[in-house]
C-alpha atoms as a PDB file:
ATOM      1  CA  UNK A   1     -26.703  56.363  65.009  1.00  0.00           C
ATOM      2  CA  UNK A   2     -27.464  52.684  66.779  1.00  0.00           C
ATOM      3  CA  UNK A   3     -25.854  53.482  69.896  1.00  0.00           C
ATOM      4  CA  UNK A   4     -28.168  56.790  69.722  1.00  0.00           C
ATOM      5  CA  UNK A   5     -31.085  54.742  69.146  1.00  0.00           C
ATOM      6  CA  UNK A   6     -30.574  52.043  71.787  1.00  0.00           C
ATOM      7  CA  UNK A   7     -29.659  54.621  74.432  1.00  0.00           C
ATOM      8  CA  UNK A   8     -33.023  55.767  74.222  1.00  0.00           C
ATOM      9  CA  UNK A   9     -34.529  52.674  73.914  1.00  0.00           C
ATOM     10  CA  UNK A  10     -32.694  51.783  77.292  1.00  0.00           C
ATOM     11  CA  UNK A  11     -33.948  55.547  78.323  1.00  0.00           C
ATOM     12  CA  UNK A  12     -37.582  54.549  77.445  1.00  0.00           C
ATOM     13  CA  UNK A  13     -37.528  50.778  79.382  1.00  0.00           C
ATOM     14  CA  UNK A  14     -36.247  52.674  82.097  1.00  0.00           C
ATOM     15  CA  UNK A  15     -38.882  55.122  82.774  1.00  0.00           C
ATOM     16  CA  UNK A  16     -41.876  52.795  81.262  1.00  0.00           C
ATOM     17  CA  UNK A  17     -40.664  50.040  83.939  1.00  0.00           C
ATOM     18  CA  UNK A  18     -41.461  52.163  86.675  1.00  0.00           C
ATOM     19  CA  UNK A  19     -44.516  54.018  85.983  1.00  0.00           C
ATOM     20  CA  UNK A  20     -46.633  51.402  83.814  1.00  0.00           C
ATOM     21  CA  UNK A  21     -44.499  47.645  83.844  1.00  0.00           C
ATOM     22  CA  UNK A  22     -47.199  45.530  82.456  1.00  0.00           C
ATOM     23  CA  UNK A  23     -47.593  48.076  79.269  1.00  0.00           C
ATOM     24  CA  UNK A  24     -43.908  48.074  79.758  1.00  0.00           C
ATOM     25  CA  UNK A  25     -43.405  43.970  79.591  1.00  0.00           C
ATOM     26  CA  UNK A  26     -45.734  43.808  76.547  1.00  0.00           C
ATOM     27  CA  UNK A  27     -43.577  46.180  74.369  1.00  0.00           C
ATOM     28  CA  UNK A  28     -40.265  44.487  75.529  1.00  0.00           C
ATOM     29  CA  UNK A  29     -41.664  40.846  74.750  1.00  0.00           C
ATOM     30  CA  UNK A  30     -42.935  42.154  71.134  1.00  0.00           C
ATOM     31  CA  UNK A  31     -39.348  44.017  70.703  1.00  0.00           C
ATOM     32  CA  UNK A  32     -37.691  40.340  72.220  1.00  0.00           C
ATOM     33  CA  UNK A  33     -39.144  38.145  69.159  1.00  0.00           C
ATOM     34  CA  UNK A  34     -38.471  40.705  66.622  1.00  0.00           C
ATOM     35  CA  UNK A  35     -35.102  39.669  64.637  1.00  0.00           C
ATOM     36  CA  UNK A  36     -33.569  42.755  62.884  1.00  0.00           C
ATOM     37  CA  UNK A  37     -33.325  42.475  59.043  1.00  0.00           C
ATOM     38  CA  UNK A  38     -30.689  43.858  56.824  1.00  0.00           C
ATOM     39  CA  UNK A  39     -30.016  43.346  53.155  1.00  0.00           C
ATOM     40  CA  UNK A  40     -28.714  40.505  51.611  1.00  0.00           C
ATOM     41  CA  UNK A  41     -24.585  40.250  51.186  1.00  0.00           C
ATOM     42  CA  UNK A  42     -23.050  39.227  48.007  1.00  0.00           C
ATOM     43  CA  UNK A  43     -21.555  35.926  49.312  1.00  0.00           C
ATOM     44  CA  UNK A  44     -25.917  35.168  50.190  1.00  0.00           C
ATOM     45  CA  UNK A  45     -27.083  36.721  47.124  1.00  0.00           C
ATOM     46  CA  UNK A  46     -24.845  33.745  45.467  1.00  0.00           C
ATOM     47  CA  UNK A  47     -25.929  30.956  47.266  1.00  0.00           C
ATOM     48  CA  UNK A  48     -29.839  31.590  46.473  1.00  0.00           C
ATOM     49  CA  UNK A  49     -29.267  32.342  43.180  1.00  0.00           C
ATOM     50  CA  UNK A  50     -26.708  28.848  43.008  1.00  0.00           C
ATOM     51  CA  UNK A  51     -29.402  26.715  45.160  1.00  0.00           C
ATOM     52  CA  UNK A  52     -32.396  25.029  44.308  1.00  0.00           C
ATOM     53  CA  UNK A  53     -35.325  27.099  45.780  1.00  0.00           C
ATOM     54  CA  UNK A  54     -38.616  25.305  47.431  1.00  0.00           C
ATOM     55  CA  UNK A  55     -40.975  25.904  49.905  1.00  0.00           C
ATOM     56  CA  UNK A  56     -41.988  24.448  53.290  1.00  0.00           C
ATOM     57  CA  UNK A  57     -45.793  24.389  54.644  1.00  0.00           C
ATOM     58  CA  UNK A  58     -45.213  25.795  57.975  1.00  0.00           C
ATOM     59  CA  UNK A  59     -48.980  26.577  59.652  1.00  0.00           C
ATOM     60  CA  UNK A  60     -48.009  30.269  59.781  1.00  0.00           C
ATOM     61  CA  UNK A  61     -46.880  30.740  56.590  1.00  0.00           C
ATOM     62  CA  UNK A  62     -44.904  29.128  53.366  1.00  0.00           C
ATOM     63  CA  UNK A  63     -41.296  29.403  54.425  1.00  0.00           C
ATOM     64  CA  UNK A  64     -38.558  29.726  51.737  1.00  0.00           C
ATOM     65  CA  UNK A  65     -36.020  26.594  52.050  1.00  0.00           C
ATOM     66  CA  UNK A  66     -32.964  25.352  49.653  1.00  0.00           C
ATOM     67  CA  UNK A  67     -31.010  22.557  48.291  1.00  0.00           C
ATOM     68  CA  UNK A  68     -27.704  22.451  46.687  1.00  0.00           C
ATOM     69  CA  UNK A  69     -25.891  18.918  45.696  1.00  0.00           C
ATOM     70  CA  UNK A  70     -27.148  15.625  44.789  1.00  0.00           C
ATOM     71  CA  UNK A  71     -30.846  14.429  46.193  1.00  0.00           C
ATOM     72  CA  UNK A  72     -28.880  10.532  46.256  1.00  0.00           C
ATOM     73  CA  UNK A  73     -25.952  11.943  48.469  1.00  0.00           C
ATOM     74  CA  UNK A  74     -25.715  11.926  52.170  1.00  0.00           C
ATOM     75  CA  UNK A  75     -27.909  14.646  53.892  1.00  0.00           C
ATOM     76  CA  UNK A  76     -26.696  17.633  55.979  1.00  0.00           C
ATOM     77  CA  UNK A  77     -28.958  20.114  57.208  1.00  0.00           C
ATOM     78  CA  UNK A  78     -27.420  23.602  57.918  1.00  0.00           C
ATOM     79  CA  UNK A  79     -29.525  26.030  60.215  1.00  0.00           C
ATOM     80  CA  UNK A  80     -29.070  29.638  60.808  1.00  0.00           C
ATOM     81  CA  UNK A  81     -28.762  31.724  63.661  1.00  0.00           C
ATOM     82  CA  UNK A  82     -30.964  34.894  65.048  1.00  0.00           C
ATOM     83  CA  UNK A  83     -31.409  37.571  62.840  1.00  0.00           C
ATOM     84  CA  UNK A  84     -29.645  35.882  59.703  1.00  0.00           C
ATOM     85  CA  UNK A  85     -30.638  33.521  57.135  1.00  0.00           C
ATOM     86  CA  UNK A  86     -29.890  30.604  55.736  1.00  0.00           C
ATOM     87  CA  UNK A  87     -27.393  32.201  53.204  1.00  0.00           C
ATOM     88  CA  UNK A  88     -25.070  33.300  55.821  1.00  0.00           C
ATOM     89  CA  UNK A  89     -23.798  29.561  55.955  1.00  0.00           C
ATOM     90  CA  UNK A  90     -22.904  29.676  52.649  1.00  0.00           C
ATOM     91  CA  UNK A  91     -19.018  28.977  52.542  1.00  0.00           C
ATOM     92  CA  UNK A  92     -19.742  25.948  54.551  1.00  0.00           C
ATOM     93  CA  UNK A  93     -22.775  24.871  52.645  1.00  0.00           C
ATOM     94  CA  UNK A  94     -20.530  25.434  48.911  1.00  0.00           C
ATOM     95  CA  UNK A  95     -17.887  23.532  50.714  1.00  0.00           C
ATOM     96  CA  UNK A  96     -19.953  20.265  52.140  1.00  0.00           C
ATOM     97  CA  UNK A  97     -21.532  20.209  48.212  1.00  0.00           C
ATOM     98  CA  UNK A  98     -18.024  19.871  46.819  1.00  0.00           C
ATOM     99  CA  UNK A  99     -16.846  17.271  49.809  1.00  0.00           C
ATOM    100  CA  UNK A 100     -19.913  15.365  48.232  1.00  0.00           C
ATOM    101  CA  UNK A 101     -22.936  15.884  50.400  1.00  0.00           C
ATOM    102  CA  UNK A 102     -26.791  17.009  49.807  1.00  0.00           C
ATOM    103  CA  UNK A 103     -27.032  20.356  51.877  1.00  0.00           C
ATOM    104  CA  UNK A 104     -30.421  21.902  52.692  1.00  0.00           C
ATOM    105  CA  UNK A 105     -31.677  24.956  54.676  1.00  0.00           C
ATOM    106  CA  UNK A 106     -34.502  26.606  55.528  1.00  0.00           C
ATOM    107  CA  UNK A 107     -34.895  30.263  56.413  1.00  0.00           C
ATOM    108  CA  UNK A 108     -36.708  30.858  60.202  1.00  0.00           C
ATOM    109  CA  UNK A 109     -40.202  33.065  60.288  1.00  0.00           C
ATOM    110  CA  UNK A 110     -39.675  36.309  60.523  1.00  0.00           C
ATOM    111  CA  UNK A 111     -36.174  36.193  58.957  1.00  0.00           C
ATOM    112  CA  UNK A 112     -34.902  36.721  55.459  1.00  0.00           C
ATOM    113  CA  UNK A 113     -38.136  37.162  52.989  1.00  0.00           C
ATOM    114  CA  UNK A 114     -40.542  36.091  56.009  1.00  0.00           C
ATOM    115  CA  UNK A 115     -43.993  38.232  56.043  1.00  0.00           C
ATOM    116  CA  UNK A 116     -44.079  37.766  59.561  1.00  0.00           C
ATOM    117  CA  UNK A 117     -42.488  40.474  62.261  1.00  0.00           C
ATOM    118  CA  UNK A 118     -42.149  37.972  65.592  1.00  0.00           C
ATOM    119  CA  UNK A 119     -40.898  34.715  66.127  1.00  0.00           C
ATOM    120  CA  UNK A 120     -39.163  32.443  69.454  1.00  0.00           C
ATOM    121  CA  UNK A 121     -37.497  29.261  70.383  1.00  0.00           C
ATOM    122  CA  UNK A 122     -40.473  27.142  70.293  1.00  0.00           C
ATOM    123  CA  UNK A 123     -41.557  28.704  66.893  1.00  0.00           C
ATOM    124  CA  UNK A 124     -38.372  28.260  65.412  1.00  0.00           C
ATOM    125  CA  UNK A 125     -38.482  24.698  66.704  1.00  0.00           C
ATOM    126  CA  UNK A 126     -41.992  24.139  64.915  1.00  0.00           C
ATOM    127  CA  UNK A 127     -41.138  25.600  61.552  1.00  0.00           C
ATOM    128  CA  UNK A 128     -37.767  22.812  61.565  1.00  0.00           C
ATOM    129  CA  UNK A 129     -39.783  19.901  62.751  1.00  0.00           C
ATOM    130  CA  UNK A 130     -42.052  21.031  59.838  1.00  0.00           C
ATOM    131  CA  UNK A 131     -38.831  21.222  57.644  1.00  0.00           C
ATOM    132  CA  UNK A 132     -37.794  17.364  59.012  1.00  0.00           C
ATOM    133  CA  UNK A 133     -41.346  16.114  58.268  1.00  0.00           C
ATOM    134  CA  UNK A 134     -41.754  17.346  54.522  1.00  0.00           C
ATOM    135  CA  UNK A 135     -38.020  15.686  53.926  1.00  0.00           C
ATOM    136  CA  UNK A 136     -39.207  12.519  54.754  1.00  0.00           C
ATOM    137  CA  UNK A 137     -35.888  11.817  56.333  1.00  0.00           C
ATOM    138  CA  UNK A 138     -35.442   8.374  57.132  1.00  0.00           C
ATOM    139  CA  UNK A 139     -31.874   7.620  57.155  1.00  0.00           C
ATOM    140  CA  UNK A 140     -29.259   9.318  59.967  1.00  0.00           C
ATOM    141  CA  UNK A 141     -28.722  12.357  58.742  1.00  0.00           C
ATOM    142  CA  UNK A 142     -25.857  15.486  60.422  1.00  0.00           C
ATOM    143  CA  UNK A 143     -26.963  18.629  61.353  1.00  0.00           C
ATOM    144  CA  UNK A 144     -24.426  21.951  61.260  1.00  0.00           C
ATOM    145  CA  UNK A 145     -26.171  24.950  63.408  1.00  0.00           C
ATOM    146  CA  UNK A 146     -25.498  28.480  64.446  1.00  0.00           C
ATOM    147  CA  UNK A 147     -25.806  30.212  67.651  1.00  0.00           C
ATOM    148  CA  UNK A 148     -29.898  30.368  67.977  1.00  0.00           C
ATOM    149  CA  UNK A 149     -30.302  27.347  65.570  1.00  0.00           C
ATOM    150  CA  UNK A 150     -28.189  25.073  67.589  1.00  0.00           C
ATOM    151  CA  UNK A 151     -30.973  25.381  70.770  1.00  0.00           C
ATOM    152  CA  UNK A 152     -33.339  25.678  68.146  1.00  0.00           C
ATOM    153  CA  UNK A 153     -32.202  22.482  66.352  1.00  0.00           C
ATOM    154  CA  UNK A 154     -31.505  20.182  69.925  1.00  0.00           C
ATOM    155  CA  UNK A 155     -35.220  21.190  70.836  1.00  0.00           C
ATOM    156  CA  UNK A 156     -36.466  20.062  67.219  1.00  0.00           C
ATOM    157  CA  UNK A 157     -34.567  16.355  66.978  1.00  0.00           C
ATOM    158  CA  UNK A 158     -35.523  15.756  70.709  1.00  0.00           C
ATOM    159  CA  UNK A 159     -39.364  16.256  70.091  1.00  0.00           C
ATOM    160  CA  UNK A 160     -38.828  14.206  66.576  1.00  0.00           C
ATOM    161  CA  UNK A 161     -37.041  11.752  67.749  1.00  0.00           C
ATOM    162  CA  UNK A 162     -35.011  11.295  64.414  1.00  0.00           C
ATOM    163  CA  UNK A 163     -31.489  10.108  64.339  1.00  0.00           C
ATOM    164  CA  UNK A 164     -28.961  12.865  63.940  1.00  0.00           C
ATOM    165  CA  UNK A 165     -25.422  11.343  62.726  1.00  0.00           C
ATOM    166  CA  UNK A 166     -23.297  14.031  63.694  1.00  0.00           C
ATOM    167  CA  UNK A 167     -24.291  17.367  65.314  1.00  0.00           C
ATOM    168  CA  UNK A 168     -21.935  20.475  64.951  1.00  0.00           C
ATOM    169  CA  UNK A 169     -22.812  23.961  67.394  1.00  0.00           C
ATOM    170  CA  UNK A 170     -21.053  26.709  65.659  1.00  0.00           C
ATOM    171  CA  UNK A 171     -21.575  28.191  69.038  1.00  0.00           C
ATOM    172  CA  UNK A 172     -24.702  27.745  71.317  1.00  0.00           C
ATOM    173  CA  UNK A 173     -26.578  28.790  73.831  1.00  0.00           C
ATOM    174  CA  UNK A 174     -27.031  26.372  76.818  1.00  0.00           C
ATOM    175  CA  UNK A 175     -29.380  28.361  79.620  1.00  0.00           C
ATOM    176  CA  UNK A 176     -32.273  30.155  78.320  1.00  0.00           C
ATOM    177  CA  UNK A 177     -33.077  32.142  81.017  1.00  0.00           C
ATOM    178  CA  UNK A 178     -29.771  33.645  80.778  1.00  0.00           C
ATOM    179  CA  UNK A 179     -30.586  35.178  77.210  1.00  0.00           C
ATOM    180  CA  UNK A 180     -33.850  36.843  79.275  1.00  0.00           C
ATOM    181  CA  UNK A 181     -31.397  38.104  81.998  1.00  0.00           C
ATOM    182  CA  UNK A 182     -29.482  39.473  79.262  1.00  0.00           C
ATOM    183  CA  UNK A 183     -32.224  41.517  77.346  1.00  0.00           C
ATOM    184  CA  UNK A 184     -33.476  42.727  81.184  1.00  0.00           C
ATOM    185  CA  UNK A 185     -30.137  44.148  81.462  1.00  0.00           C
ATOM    186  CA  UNK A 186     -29.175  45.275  77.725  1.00  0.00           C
ATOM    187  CA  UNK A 187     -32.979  47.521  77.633  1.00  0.00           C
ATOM    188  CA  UNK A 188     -33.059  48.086  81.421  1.00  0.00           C
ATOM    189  CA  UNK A 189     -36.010  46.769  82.558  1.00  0.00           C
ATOM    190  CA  UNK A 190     -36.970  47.211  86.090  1.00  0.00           C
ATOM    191  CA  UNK A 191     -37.578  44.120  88.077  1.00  0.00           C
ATOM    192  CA  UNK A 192     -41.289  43.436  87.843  1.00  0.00           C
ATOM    193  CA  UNK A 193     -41.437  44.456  84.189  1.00  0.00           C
ATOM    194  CA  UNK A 194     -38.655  41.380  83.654  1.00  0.00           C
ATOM    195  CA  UNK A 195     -41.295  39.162  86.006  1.00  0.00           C
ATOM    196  CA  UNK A 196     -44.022  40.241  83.429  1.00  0.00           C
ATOM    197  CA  UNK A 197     -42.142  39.327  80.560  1.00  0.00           C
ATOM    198  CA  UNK A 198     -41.199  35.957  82.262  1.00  0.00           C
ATOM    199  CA  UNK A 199     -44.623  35.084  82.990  1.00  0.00           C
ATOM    200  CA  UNK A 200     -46.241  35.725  79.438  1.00  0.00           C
ATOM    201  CA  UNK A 201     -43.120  34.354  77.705  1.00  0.00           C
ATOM    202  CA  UNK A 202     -43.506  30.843  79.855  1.00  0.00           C
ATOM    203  CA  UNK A 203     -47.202  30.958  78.285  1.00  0.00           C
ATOM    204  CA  UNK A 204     -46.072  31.763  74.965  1.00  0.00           C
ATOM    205  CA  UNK A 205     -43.849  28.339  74.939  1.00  0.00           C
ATOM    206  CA  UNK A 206     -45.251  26.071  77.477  1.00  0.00           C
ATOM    207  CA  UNK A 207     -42.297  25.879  79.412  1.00  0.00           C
ATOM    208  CA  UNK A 208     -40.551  27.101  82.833  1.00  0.00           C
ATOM    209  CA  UNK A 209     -37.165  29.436  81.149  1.00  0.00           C
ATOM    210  CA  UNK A 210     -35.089  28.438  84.447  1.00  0.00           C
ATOM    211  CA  UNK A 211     -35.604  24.341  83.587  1.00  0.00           C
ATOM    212  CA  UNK A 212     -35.277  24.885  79.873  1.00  0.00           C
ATOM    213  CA  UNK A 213     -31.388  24.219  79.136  1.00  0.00           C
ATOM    214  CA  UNK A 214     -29.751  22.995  75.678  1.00  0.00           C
ATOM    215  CA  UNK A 215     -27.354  20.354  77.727  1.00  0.00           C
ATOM    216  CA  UNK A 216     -30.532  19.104  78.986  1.00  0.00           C
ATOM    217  CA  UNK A 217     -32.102  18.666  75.775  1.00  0.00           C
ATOM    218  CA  UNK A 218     -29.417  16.909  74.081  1.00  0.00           C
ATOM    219  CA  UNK A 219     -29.938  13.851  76.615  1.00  0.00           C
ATOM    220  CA  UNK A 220     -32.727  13.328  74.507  1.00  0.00           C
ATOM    221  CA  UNK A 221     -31.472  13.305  71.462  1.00  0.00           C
ATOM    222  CA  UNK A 222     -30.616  10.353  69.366  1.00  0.00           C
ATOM    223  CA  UNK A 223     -26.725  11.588  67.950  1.00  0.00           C
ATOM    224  CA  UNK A 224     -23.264   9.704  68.156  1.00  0.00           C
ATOM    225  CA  UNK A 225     -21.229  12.748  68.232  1.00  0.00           C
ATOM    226  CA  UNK A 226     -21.358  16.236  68.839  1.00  0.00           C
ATOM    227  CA  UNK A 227     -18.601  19.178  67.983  1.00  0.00           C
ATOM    228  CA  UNK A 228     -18.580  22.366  69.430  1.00  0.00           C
ATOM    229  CA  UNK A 229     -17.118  24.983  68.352  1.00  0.00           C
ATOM    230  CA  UNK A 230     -17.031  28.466  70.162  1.00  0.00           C
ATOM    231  CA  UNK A 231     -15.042  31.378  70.487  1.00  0.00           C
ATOM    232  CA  UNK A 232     -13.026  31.719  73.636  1.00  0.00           C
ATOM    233  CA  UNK A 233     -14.011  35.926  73.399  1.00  0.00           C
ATOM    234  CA  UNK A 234     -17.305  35.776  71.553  1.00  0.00           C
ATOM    235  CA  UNK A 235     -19.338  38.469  72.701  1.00  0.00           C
ATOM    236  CA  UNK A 236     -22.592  37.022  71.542  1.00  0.00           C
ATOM    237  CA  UNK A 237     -22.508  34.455  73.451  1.00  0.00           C
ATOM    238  CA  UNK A 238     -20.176  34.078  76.459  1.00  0.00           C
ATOM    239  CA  UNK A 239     -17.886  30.477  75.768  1.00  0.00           C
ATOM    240  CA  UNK A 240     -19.041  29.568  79.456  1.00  0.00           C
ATOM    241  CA  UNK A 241     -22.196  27.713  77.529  1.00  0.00           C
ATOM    242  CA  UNK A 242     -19.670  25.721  75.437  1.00  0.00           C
ATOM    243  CA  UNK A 243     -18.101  24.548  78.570  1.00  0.00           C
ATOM    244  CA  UNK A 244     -21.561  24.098  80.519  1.00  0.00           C
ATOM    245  CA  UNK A 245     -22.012  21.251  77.520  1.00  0.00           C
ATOM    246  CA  UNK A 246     -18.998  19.963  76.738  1.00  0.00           C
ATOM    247  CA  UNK A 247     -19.081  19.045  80.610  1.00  0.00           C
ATOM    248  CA  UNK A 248     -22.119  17.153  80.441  1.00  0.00           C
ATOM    249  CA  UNK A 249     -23.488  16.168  76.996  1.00  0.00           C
ATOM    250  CA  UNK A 250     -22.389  12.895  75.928  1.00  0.00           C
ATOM    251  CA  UNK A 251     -19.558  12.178  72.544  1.00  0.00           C
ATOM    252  CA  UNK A 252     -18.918  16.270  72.558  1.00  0.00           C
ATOM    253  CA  UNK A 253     -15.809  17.655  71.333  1.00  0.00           C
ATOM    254  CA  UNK A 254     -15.041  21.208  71.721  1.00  0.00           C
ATOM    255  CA  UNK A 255     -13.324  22.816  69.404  1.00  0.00           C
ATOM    256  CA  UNK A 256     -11.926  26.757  71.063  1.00  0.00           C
ATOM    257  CA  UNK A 257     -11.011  29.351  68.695  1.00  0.00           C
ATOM    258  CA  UNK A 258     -10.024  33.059  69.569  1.00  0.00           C
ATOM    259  CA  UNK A 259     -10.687  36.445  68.056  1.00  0.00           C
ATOM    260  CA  UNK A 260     -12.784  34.974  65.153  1.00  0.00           C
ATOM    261  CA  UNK A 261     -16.047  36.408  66.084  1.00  0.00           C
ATOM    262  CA  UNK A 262     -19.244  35.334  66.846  1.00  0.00           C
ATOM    263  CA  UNK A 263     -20.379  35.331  62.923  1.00  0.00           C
ATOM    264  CA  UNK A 264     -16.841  36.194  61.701  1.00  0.00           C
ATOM    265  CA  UNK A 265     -16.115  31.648  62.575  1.00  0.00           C
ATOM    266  CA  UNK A 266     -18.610  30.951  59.245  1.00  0.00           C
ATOM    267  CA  UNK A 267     -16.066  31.782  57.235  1.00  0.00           C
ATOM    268  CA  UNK A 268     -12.891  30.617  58.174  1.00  0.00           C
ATOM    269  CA  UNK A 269     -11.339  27.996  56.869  1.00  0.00           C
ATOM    270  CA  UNK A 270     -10.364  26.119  59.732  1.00  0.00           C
ATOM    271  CA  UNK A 271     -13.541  26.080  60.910  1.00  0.00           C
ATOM    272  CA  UNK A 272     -14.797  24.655  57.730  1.00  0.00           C
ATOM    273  CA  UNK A 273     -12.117  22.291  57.215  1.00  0.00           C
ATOM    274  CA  UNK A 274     -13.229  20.672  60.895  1.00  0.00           C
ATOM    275  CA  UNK A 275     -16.591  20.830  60.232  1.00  0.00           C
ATOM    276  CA  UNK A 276     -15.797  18.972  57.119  1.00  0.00           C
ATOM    277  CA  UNK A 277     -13.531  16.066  59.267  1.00  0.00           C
ATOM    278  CA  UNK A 278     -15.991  15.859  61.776  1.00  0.00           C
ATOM    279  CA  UNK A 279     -18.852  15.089  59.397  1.00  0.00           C
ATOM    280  CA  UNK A 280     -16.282  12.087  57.340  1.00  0.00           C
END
């Protein structure tokens, strides 16, 4: 039934691109920031009902965020990836609480139990700069991040300024106008619907997509090491961004796995036992 639906979907770019591309562009962008949903697995189910439940004030809307471990132990923050939640990190987070460490996440707008439909980068950013504020974090502090959360999360320490321990990428993106390229191709937009969507997205965030790189960011972030870890295969996103920042971010390891998926990496225990080393 999905590949039925997105064929016509593709059908529908297609034809829209060439006879109306500006009515065209404003449908893709809205159908860009719109994270699918699905219902909660059992594995998530039993980390909200285990964590401590509170909210942040983001200026859209109250965002649902949780705790588990000790408020006197050492902080991690875990961060989700695009349309997921905060529960999908919930080996790792279970895992980091027995190793002895205060874990807390925070589920994006328009994810999870989010009223609201759209959401970007630069939102995401705002709603975990929001997160780092109400914390009142003053001492260093790691960071463990998935896929969208680990642009999301270089973006939100650069603009803050805090200093981030350890930071672990369970896979990232590094050029951000490749993810557009990517949507242009996966809906089939025609080539001045995809300028369109450029233009009003660059508005949206207040920045030029072809400048706007992860590796980049990272130089201005305050860490002292950084782990990668990325799937050789992932079909998410290609392990070429892994190497683009291992090459030139500073204290990175990378860490290459094969065949474990995209997602499918959050819960293997190799993966958790060297997130768990690296953090030590």
């Amino acid at each position: 039934m999905e590949k039925i639906i997105f064929f016509f979907i593709k059908l529908y770019f297609k034809i829209v691109s060439a006879i109306a591309p500006k009515f065209a562009s404003k449908q893709a962008i809205y159908l860009f920031q719109k994270p699918s949903r699905r219902a909660y697995k059992d594995n998530e189910i039993d980390f909200y009902n285990k964590a401590k439940h509170f909210t942040v004030n983001y200026k859209e809307e109250v965002l649902d965020a949780y705790e588990i471990g000790s408020e006197n132990k050492k902080l991690v923050i875990i961060v989700h990836g695009w349309a997921s939640n905060i529960g999908r990190l919930s080996k790792i987070a279970f895992r980091l609480e027995k190793e002895g460490y205060r874990v807390i996440g925070m589920n994006f707008p328009a994810h999870a139990n989010s009223k609201l439909k759209q959401t970007n980068m630069v939102y995401a950013k705002n709603a975990l700069v929001t997160l780092f504020k109400q914390l009142e974090i003053k001492d260093p502090f790691s960071i463990v991040t998935h896929s969208f959360g680990s642009g999301v999360s270089a973006f939100a320490l650069a603009e803050t300024q805090l200093k981030c321990e350890k930071i672990v990428f369970l896979t990232s993106a590094n050029r951000i106008e490749n993810i557009f390229l990517d949507f242009k191709k996966m809906v089939s937009l025609g080539e001045k619907t995809y300028q369109y969507v450029v233009a009003e997205m660059e508005k949206i965030v207040d920045f030029k997509l072809e400048k706007f790189n992860v590796v980049d960011i990272l130089e201005n972030v305050k860490y002292d090491k950084l782990l990668i870890i990325h799937d050789k295969f992932d079909k998410m996103l290609p392990y070429t961004n892994a190497l683009e920042i291992k090459e030139k971010a500073r204290d990175c390891e990378l860490m290459s796995l094969e065949n474990k998926g995209h997602s499918g990496m959050l819960f293997i225990e190799e993966v958790i036992e060297k997130v768990v080393d690296f953090l030590k």
